[in-house]
Protein backbone atom coordinates (compact mmCIF):
# COMPACT_ATOMS: atom_id res chain seq x y z
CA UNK A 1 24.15 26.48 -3.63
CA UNK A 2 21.13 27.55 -1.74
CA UNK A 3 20.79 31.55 -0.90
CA UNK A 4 18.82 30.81 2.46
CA UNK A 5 21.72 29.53 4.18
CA UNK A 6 23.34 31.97 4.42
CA UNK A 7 23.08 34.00 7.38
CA UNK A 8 22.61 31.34 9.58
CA UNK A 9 24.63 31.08 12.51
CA UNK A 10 26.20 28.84 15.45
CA UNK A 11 22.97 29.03 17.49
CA UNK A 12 20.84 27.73 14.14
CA UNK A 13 23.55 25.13 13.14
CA UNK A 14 23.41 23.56 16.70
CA UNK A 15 19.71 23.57 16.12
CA UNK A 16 19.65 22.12 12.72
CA UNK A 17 22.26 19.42 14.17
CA UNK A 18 19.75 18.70 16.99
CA UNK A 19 16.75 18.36 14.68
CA UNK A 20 19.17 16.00 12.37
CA UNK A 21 19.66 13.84 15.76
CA UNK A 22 16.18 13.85 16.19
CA UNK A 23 14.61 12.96 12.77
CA UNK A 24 17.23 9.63 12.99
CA UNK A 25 16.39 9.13 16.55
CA UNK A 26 12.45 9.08 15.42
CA UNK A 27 13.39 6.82 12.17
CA UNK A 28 15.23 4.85 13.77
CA UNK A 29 12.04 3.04 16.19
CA UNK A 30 10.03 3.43 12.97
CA UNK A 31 12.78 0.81 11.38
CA UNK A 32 11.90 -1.57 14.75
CA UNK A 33 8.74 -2.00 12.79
CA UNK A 34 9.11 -0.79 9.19
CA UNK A 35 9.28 -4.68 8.03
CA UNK A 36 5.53 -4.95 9.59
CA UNK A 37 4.82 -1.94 8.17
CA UNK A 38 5.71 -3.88 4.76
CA UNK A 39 4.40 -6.98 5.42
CA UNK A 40 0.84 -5.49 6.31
CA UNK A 41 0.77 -3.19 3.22
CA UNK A 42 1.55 -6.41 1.01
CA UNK A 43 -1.87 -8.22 3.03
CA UNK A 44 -3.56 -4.79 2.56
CA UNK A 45 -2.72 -5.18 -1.33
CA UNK A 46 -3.23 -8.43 -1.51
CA UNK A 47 -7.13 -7.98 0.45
CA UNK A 48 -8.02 -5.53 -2.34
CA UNK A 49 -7.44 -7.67 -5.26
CA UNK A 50 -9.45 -10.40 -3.51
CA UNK A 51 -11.95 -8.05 -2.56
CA UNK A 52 -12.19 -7.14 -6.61
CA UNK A 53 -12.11 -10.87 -6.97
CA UNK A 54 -14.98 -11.47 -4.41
CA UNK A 55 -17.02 -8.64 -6.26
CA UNK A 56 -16.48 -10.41 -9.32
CA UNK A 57 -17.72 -14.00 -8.17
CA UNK A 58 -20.51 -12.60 -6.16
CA UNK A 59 -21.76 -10.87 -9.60
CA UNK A 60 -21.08 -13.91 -11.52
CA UNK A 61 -22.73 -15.99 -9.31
CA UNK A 62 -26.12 -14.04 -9.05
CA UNK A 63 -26.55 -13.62 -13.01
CA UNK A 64 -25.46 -17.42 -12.99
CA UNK A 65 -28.62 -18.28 -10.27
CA UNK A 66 -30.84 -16.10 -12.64
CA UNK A 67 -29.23 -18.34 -15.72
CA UNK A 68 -30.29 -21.57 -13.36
CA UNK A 69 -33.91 -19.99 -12.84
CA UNK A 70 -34.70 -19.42 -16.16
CA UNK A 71 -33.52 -23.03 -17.40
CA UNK A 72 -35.23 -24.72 -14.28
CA UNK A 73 -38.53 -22.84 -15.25
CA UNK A 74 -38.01 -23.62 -18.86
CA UNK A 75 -37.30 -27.25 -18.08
CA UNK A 76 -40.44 -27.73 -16.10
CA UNK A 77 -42.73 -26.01 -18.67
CA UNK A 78 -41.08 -28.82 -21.00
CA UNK A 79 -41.53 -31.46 -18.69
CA UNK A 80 -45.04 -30.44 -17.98
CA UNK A 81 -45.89 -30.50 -21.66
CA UNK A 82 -44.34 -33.76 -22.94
CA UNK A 83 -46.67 -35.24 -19.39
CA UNK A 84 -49.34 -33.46 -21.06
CA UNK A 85 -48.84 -35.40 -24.60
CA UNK A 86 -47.69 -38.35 -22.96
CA UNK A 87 -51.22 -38.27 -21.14
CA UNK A 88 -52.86 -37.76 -24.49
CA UNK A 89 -51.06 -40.65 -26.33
CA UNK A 90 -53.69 -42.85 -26.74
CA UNK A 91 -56.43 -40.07 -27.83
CA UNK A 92 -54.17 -39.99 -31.04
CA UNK A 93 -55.80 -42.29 -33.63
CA UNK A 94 -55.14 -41.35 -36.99
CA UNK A 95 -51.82 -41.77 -38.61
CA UNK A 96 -51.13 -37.78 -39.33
CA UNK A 97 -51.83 -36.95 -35.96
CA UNK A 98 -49.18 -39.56 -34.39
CA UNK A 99 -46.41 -37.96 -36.32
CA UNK A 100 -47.24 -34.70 -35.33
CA UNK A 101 -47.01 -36.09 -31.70
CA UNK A 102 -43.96 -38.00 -32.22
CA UNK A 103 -42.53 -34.96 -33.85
CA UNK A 104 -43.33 -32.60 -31.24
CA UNK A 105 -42.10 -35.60 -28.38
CA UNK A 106 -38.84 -35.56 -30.06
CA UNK A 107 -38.73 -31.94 -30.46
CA UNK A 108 -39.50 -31.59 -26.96
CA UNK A 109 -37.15 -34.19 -25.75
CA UNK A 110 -34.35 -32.27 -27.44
CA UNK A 111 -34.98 -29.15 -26.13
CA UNK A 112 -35.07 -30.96 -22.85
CA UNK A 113 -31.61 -32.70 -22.85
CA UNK A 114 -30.06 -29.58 -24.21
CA UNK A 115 -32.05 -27.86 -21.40
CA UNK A 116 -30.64 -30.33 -18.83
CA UNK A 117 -26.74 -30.22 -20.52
CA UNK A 118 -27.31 -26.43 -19.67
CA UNK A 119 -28.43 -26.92 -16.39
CA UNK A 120 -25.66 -29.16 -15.74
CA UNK A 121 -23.36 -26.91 -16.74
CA UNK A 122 -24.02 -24.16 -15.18
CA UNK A 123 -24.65 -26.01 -11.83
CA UNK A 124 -20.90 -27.12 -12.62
CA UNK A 125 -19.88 -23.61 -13.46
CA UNK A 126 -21.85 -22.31 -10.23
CA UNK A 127 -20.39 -25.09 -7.66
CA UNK A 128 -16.64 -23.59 -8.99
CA UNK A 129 -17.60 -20.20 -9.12
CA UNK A 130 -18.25 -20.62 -4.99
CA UNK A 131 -15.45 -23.05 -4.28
CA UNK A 132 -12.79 -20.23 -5.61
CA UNK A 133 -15.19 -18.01 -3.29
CA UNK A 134 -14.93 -19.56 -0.77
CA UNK A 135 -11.22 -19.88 -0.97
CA UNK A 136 -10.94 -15.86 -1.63
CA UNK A 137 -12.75 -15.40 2.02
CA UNK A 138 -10.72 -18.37 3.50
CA UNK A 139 -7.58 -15.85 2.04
CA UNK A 140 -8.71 -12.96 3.42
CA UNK A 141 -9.96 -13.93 6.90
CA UNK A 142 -6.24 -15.40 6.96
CA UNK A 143 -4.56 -12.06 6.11
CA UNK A 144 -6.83 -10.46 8.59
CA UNK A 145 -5.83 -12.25 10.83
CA UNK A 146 -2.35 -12.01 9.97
CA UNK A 147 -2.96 -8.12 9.55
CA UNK A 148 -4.34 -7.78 13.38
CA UNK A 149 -1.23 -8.86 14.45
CA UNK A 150 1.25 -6.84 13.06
CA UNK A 151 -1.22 -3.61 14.19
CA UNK A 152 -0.51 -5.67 17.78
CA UNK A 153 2.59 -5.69 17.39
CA UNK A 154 3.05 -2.08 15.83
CA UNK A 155 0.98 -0.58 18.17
CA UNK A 156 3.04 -1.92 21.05
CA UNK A 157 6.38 -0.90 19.85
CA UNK A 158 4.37 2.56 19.31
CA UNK A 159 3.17 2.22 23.04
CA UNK A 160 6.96 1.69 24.28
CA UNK A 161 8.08 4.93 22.56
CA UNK A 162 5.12 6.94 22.89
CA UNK A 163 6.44 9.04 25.49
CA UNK A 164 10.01 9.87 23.59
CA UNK A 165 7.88 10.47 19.96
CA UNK A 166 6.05 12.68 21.39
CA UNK A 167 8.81 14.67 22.54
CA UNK A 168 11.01 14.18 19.26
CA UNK A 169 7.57 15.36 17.25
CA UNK A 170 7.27 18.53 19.65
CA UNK A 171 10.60 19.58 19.77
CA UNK A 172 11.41 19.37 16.34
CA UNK A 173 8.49 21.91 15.46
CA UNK A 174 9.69 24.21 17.96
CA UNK A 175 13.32 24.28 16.01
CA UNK A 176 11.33 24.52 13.63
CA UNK A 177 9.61 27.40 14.39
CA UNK A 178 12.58 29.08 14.58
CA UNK A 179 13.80 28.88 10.60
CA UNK A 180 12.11 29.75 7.76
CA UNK A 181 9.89 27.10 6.59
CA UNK A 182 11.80 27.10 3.02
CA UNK A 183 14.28 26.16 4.83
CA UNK A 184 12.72 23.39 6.72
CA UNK A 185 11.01 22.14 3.95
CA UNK A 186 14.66 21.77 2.38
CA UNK A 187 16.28 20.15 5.60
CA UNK A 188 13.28 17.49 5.41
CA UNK A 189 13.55 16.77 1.64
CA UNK A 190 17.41 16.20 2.18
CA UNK A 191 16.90 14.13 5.11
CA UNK A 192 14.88 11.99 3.08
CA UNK A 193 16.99 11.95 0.87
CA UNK A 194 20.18 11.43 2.31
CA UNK A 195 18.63 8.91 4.54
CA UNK A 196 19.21 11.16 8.22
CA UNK A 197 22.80 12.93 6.71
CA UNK A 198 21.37 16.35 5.91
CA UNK A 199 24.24 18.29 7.83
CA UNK A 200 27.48 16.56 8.39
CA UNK A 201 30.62 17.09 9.69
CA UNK A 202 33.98 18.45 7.74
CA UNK A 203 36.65 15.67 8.29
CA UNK A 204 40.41 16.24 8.93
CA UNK A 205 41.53 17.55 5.35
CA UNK A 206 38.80 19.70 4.53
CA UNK A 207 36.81 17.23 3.45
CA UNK A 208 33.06 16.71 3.24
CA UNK A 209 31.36 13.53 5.34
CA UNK A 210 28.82 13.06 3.43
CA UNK A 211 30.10 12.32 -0.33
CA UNK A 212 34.11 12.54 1.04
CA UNK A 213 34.92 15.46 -1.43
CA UNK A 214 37.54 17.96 -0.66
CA UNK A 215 35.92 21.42 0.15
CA UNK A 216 36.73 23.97 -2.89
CA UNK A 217 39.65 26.42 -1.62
CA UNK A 218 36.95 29.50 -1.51
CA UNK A 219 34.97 27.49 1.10
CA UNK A 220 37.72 26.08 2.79
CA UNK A 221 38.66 29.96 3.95
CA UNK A 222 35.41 30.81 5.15
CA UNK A 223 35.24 27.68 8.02
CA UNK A 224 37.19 26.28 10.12
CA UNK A 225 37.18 24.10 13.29
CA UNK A 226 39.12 27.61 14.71
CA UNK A 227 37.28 29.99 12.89
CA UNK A 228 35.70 33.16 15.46
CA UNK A 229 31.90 32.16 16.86
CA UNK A 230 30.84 35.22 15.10
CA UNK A 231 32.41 34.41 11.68
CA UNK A 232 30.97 31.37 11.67
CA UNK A 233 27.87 30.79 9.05
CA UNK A 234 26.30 27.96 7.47
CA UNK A 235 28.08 26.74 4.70
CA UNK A 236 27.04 23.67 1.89
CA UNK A 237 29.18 21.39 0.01
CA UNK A 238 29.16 22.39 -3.70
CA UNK A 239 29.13 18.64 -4.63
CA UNK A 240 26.40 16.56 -2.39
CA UNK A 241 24.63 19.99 -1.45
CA UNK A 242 24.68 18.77 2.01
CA UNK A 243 25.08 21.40 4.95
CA UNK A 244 28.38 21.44 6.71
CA UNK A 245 29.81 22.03 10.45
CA UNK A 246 32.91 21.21 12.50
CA UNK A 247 32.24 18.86 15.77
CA UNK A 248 34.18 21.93 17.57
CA UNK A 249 31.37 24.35 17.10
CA UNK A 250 29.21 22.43 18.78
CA UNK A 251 31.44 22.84 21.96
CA UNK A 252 31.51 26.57 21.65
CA UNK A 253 29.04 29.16 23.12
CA UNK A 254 27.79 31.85 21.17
């Protein structure tokens, strides 16, 4: 059981009831959009991985232009050199001298297909490497798009129950102001957690509303839909740890 409530009286329980009524009021136009809420943190997700993805490419694709650079410039050096001997071809007269040419031909010419396989692949690898891209920013212009709408469509909702939010946001801190925030920051965590049923009624049969337990004998004698205004105190069922009241006292003046 939780010391702080006691002590609190009729004029507090009609308050915490009130704030109750108002923290479902408030969740319940949050729930008019909560599924576009959902949707646009899954595109949200979903833009951050490609944006990770994007980062990726974008690096793979520079050191794969350097990679095409240095090949290109290596190719052409080769190219420029087996001109160079293919120029000189018939200066070569003597028999040692024409193998060493044909050697260094065929040495060259290897170096040049594998060059070329290289480029080839890597021009392959390159043209992927910017299709998938291009795809990613296809993707995520789509799910900004998609994104921009549900803000349209959140903020409008917003915009029809801007006026009442406000008020449900300002009154609640002033009841709030009035308890201490312990016990606030309680009401709020069981709100949460009972999903708006932080303070519920007692049913016919002494019984709680919230988990539909029968109030222990002790508590049963200290409340009552009858009991005196000033007798009357906050009380919590020992089970669900929820706060309890009787509909009645909410007719009754202090």
């Amino acid at each position: 059981m939780i010391s702080f409530a006691s002590g609190i009286r009729l004029d507090k329980i009609k308050k915490l009831v009130e704030y109750q009524r108002l923290y479902n009021r408030e969740q319940e136009i949050r729930r008019k959009y909560a599924e576009e809420e959902k949707k646009m943190e899954r595109l949200l997700a979903d833009n951050a991985k490609l944006v990770a993805r994007k980062n990726d490419l974008e690096m793979n694709i520079y050191a794969t232009q350097k990679k095409l650079e240095d090949e290109q410039q290596k190719k052409a050096q080769i190219e420029q050199r087996i001109k160079d001997l293919d120029e000189n071809k018939d200066k070569v007269k003597i028999t040692r001298q024409i193998k060493a040419w044909e050697k260094e031909m065929e040495t060259l010419q290897q170096d040049l297909n594998m060059i070329i396989h290289q480029i080839d692949y890597e021009t392959k690898k390159q043209s992927d490497t910017l299709e998938e891209l291009n795809q990613i920013n296809a993707s995520m212009a789509e799910n900004d798009a998609k994104i921009k709408a549900l803000r349209e469509t959140i903020a409008a909702i917003e915009a029809e129950h801007r006026d009442e939010l406000v008020f449900i946001s300002e009154t609640k801190k002033n009841i709030a102001s009035e308890f201490d925030v312990s016990v606030i920051e309680y009401v709020d965590l069981l709100l949460e957690k009972t999903k708006g049923m932080a303070i519920v009624s007692v049913l016919d049969g002494d019984t709680c509303s919230g988990c539909y337990t029968i109030l222990p004998t002790m508590i049963q004698g200290e409340i009552g839909p009858n009991l005196p205004v000033e007798e009357i105190e906050l009380q919590q069922c020992p089970h669900c740890f929820r706060f309890l009241y009787y509909p009645e006292w909410l007719e009754r003046d202090e």
